[in-house]
C-alpha atoms as a PDB file:
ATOM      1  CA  UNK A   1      52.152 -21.360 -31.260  1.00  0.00           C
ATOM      2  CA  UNK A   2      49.745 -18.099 -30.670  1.00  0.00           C
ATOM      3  CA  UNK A   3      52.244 -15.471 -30.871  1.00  0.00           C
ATOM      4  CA  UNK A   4      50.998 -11.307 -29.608  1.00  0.00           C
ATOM      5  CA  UNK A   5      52.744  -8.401 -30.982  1.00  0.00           C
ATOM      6  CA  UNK A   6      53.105  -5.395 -28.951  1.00  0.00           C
ATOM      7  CA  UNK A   7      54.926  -2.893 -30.862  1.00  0.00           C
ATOM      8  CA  UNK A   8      53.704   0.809 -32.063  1.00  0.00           C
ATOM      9  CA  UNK A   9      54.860   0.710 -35.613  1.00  0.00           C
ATOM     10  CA  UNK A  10      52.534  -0.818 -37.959  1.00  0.00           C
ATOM     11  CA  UNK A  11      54.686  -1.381 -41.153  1.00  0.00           C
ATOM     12  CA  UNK A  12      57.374  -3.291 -38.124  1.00  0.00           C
ATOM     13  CA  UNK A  13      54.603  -5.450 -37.104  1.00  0.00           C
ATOM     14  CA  UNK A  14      53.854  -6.098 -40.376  1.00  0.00           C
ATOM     15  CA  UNK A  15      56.840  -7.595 -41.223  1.00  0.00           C
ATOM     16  CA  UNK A  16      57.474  -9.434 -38.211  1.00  0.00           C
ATOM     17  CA  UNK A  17      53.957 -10.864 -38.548  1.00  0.00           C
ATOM     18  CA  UNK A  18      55.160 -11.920 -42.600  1.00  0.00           C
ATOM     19  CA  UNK A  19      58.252 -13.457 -41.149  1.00  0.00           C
ATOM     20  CA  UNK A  20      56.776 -15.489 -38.132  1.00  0.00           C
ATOM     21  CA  UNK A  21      53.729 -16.803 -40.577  1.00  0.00           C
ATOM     22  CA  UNK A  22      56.546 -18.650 -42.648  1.00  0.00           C
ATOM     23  CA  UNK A  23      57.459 -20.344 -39.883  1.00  0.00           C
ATOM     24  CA  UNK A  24      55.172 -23.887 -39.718  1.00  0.00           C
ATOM     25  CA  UNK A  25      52.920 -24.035 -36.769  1.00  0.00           C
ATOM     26  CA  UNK A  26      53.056 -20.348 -35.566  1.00  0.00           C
ATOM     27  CA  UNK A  27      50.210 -17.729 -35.984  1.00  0.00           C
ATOM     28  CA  UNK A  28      50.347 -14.417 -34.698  1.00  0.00           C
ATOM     29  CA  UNK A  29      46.652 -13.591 -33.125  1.00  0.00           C
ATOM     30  CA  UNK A  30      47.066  -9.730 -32.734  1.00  0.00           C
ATOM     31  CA  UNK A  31      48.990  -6.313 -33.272  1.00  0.00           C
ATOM     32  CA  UNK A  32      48.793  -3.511 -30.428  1.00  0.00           C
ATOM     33  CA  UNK A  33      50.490  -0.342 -29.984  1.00  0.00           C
ATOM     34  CA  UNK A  34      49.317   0.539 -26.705  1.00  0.00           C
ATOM     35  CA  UNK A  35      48.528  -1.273 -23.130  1.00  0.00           C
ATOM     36  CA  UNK A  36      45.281  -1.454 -22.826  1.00  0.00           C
ATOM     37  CA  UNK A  37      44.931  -2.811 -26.453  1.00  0.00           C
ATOM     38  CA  UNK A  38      47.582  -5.481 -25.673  1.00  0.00           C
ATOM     39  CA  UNK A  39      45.819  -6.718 -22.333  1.00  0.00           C
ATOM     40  CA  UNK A  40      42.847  -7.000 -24.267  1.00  0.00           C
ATOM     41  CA  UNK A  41      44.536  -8.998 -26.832  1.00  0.00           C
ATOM     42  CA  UNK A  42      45.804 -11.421 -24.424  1.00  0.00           C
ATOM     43  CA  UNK A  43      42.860 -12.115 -22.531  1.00  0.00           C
ATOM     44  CA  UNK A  44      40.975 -12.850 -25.664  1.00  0.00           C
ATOM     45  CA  UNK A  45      44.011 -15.162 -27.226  1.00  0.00           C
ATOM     46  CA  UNK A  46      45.894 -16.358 -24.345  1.00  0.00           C
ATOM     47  CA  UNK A  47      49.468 -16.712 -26.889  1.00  0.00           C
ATOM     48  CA  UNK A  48      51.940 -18.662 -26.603  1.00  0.00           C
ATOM     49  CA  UNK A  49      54.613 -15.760 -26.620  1.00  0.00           C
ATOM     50  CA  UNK A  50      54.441 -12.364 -26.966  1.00  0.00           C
ATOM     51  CA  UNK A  51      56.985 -10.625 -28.788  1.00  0.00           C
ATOM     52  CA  UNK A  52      57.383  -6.919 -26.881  1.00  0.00           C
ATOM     53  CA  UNK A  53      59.022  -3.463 -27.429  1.00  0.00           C
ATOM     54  CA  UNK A  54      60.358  -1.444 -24.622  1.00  0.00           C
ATOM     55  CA  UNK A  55      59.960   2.032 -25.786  1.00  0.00           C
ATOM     56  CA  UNK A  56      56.561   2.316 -26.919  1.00  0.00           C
ATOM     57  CA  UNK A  57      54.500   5.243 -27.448  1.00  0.00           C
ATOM     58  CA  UNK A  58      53.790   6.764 -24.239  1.00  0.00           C
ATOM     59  CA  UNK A  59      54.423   3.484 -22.095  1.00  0.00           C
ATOM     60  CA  UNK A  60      56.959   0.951 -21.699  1.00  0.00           C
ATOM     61  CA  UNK A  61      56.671  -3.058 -22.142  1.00  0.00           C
ATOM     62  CA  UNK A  62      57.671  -3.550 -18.781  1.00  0.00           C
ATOM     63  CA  UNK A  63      54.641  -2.484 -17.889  1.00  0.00           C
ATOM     64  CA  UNK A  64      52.924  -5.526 -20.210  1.00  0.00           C
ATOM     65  CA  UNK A  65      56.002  -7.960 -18.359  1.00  0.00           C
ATOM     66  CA  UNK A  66      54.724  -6.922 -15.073  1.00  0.00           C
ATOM     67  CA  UNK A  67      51.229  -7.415 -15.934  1.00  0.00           C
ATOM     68  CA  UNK A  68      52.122 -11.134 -16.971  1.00  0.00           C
ATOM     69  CA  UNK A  69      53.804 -11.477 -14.128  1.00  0.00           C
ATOM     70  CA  UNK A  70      50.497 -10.531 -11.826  1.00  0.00           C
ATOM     71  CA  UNK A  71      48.540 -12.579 -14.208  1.00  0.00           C
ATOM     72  CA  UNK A  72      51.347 -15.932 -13.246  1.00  0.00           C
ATOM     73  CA  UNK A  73      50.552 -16.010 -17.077  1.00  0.00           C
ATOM     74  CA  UNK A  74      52.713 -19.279 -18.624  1.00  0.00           C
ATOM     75  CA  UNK A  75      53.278 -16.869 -21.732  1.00  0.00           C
ATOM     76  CA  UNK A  76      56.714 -16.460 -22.811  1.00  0.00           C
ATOM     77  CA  UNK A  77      58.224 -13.155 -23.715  1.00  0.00           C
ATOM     78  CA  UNK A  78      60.541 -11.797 -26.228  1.00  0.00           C
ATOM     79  CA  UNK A  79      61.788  -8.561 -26.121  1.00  0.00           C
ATOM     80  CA  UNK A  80      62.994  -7.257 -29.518  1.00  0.00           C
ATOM     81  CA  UNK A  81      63.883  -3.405 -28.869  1.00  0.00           C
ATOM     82  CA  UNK A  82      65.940  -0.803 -29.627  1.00  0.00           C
ATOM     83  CA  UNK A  83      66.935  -0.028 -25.973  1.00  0.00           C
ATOM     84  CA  UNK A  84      70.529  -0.689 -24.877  1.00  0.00           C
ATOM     85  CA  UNK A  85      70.459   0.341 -21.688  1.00  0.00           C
ATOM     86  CA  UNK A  86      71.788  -1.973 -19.375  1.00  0.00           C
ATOM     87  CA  UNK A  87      69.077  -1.498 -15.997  1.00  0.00           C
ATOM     88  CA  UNK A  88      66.657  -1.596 -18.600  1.00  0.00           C
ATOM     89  CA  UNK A  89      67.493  -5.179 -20.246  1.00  0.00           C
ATOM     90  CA  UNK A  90      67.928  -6.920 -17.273  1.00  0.00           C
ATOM     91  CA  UNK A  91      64.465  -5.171 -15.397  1.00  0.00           C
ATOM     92  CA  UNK A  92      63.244  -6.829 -18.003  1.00  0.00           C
ATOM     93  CA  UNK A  93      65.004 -10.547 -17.120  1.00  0.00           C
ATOM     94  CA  UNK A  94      64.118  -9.822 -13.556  1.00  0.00           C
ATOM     95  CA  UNK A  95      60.483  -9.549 -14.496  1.00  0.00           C
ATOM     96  CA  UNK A  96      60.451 -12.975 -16.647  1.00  0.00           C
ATOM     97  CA  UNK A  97      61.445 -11.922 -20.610  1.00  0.00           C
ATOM     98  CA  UNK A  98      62.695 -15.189 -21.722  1.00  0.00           C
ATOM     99  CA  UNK A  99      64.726 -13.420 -24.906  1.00  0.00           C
ATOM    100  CA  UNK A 100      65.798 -10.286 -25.747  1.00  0.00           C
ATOM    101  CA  UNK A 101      67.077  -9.426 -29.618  1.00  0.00           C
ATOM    102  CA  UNK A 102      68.176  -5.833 -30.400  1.00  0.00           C
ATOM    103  CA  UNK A 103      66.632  -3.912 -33.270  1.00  0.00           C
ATOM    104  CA  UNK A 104      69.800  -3.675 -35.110  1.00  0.00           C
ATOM    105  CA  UNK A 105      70.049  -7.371 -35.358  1.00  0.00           C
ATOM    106  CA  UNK A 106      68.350  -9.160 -37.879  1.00  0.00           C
ATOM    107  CA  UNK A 107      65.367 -10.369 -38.927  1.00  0.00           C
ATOM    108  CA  UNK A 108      66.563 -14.228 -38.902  1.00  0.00           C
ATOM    109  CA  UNK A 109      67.757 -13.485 -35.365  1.00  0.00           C
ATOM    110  CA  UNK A 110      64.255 -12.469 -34.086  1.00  0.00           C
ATOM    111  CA  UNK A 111      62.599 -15.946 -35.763  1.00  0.00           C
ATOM    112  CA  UNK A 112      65.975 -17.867 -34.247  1.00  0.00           C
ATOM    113  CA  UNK A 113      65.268 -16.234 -30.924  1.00  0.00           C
ATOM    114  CA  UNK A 114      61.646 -16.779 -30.986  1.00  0.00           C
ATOM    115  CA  UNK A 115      61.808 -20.519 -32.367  1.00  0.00           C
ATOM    116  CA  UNK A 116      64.303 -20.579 -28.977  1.00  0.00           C
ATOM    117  CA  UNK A 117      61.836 -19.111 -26.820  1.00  0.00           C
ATOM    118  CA  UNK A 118      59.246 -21.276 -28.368  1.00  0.00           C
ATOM    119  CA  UNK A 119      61.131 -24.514 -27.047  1.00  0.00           C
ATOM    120  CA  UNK A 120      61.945 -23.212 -23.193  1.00  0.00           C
ATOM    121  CA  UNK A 121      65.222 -22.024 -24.329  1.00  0.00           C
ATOM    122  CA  UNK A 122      66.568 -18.278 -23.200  1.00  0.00           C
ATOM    123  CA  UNK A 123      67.798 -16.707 -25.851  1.00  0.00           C
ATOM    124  CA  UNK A 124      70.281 -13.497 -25.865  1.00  0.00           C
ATOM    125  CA  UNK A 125      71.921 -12.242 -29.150  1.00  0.00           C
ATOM    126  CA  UNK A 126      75.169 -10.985 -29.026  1.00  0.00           C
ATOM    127  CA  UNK A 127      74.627  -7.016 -29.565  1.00  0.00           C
ATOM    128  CA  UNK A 128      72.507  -7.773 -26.224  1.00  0.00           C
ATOM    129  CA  UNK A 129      74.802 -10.034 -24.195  1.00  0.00           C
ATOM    130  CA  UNK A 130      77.561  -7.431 -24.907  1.00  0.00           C
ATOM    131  CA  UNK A 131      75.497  -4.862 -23.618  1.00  0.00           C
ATOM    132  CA  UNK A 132      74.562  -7.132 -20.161  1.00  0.00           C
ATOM    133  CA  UNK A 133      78.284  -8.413 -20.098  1.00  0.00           C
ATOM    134  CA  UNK A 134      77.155 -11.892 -19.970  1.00  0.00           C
ATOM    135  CA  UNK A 135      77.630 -14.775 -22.620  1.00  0.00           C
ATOM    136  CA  UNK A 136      75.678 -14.857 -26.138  1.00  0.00           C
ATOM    137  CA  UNK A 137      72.769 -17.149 -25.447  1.00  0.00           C
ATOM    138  CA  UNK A 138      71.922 -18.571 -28.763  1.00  0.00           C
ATOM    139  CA  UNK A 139      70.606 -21.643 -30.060  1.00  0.00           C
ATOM    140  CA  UNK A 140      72.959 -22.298 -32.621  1.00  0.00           C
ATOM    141  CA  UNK A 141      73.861 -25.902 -32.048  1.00  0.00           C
ATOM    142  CA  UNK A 142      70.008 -27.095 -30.935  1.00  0.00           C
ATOM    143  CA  UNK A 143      69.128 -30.299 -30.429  1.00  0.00           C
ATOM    144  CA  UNK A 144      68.478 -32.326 -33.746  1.00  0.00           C
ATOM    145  CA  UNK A 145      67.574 -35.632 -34.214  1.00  0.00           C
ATOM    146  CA  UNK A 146      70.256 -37.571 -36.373  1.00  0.00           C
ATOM    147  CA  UNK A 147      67.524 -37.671 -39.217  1.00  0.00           C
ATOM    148  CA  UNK A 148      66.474 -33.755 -38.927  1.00  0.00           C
ATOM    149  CA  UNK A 149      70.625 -33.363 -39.232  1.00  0.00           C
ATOM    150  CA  UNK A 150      70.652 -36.194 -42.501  1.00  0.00           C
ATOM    151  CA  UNK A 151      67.579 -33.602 -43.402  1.00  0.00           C
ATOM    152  CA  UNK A 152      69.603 -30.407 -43.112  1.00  0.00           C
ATOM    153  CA  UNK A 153      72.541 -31.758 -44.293  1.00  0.00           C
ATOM    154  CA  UNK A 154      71.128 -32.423 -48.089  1.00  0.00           C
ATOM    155  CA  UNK A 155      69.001 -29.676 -48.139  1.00  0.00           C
ATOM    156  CA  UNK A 156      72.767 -27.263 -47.414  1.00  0.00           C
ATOM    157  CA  UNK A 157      73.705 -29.371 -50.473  1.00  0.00           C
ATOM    158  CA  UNK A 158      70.505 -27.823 -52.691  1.00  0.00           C
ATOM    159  CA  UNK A 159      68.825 -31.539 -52.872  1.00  0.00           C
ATOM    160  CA  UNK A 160      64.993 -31.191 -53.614  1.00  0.00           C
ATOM    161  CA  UNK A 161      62.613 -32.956 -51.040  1.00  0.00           C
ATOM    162  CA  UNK A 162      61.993 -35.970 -54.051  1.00  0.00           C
ATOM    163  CA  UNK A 163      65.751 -36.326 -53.669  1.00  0.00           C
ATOM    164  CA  UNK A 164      66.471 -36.449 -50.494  1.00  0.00           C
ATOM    165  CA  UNK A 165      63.302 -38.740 -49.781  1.00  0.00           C
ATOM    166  CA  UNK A 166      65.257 -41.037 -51.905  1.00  0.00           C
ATOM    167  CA  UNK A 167      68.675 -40.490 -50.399  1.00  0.00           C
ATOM    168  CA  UNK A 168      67.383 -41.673 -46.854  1.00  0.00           C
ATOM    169  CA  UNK A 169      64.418 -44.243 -48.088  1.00  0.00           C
ATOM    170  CA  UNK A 170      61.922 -42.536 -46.612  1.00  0.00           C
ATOM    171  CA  UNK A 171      58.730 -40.347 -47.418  1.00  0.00           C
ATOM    172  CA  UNK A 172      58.927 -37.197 -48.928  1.00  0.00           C
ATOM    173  CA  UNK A 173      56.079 -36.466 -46.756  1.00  0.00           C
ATOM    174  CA  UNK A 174      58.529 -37.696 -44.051  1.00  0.00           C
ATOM    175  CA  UNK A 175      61.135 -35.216 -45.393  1.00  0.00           C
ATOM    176  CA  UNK A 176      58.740 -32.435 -45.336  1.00  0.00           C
ATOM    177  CA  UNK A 177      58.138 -32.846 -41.214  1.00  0.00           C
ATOM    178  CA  UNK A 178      61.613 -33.451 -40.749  1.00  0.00           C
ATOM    179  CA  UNK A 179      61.762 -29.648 -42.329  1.00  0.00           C
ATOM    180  CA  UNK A 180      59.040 -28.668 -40.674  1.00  0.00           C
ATOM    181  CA  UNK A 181      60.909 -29.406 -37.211  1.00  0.00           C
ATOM    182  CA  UNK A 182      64.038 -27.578 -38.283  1.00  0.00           C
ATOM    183  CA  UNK A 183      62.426 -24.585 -38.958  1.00  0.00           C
ATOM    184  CA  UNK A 184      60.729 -24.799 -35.211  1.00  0.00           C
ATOM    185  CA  UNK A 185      63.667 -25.533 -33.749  1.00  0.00           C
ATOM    186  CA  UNK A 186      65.833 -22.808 -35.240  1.00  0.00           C
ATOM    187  CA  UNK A 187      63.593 -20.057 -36.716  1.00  0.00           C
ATOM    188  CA  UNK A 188      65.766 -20.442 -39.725  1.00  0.00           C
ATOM    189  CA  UNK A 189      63.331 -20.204 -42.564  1.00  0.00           C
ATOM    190  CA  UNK A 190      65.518 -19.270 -46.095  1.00  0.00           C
ATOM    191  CA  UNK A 191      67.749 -22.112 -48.115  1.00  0.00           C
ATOM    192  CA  UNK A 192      70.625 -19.834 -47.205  1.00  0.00           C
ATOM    193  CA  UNK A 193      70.161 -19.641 -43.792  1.00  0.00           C
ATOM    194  CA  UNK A 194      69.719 -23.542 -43.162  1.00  0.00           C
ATOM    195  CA  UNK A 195      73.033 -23.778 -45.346  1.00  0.00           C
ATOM    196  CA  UNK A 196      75.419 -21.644 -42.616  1.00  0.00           C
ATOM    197  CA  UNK A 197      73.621 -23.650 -39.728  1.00  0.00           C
ATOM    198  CA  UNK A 198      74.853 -26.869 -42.225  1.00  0.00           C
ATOM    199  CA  UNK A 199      78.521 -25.452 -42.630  1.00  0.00           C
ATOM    200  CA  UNK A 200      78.270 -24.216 -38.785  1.00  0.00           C
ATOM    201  CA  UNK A 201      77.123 -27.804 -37.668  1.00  0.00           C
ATOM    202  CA  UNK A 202      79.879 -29.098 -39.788  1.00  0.00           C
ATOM    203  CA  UNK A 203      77.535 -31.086 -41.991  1.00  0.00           C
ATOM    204  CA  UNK A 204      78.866 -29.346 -45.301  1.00  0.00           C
ATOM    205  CA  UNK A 205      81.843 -27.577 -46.175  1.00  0.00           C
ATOM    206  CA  UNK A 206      81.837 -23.952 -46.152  1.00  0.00           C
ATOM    207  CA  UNK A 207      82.355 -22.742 -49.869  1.00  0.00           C
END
């Protein structure tokens, strides 16, 4: 997945572009800060998604939603912003965002919402579906295989990919996709994280 991000503050991109490069099979093609430089970016890229602020400096990311939309580009957008108003956030549902996470929420929300997006899914985090007075819109129970579930459930319990290639009889290289998949699925990257998705999937008990 080619992933674009259009947001004016380098050291944010930075770290959104060292979070999403964890994440197995996604590669973020470009930074921009302004329009024109974003356009560019996608003509010469064509992602997959494009991750978007609202407020940027001088212009707003509508603007880059409603040039999508005139370009009936198939890219998928994210919005991850610190604006809360209400006309704003769903303007930007009207014009096609297929996510929006608010910049108070985390950084494993953003790679949840964007592994979301990634798979057709619309994704709104709570502080956001509060805001539009609609339901959260989260992938928290997604669909897993019964192996990628035997998967997450032993690596909640702290098994080792030897291990668990062992518990189920198969590959380790086997285990390793299996993982692979989760982390696409759910933007969950950290051993912690995949361990409350095992407690919340009720695959291990919550300590």
């Amino acid at each position: 997945m080619k992933v674009l991000l259009v947001e004016d503050h380098v050291v944010i991109r930075q770290v959104f572009a060292d979070a999403i490069g964890l994440m197995p099979g996604y590669e973020v093609v470009g930074g921009a800060s302004t329009l024109k430089a974003a356009q560019e970016i996608y003509q010469r890229t064509k992602p997959d998604i494009v991750v978007l602020d609202i407020n940027l400096n001088g212009w707003s990311g509508l603007e880059f939603l409603e040039f999508l939309r005139e370009q009936q580009s198939p890219t998928q957008a994210l919005i991850f912003s610190g604006v809360t108003d209400r006309n704003v956030l769903e303007r930007a549902l009207s014009l096609g965002a297929h996510g929006i996470v608010e910049k108070t929420d985390t950084l494993p929300e953003l790679t949840a919402a964007l592994a979301a997006v990634a798979n057709g899914r619309t994704y709104l985090s709570p502080t956001v579906a509060k805001v539009l007075g609609r339901k959260t819109i989260r992938p928290d129970v997604v669909d897993l295989t019964p192996r990628e579930k035997e998967v997450l459930m032993h690596i909640a319990k702290g098994l080792g990919v030897a291990d668990i290639a062992v518990k189920l009889s198969i590959s380790s290289l086997a285990v390793e996709e299996h993982r692979r998949s989760l982390i696409n699925k759910t933007g969950l990257i950290s051993q912690a994280e995949l361990v409350k998705l095992g407690v919340r999937l009720g695959l291990i008990q919550g300590g």
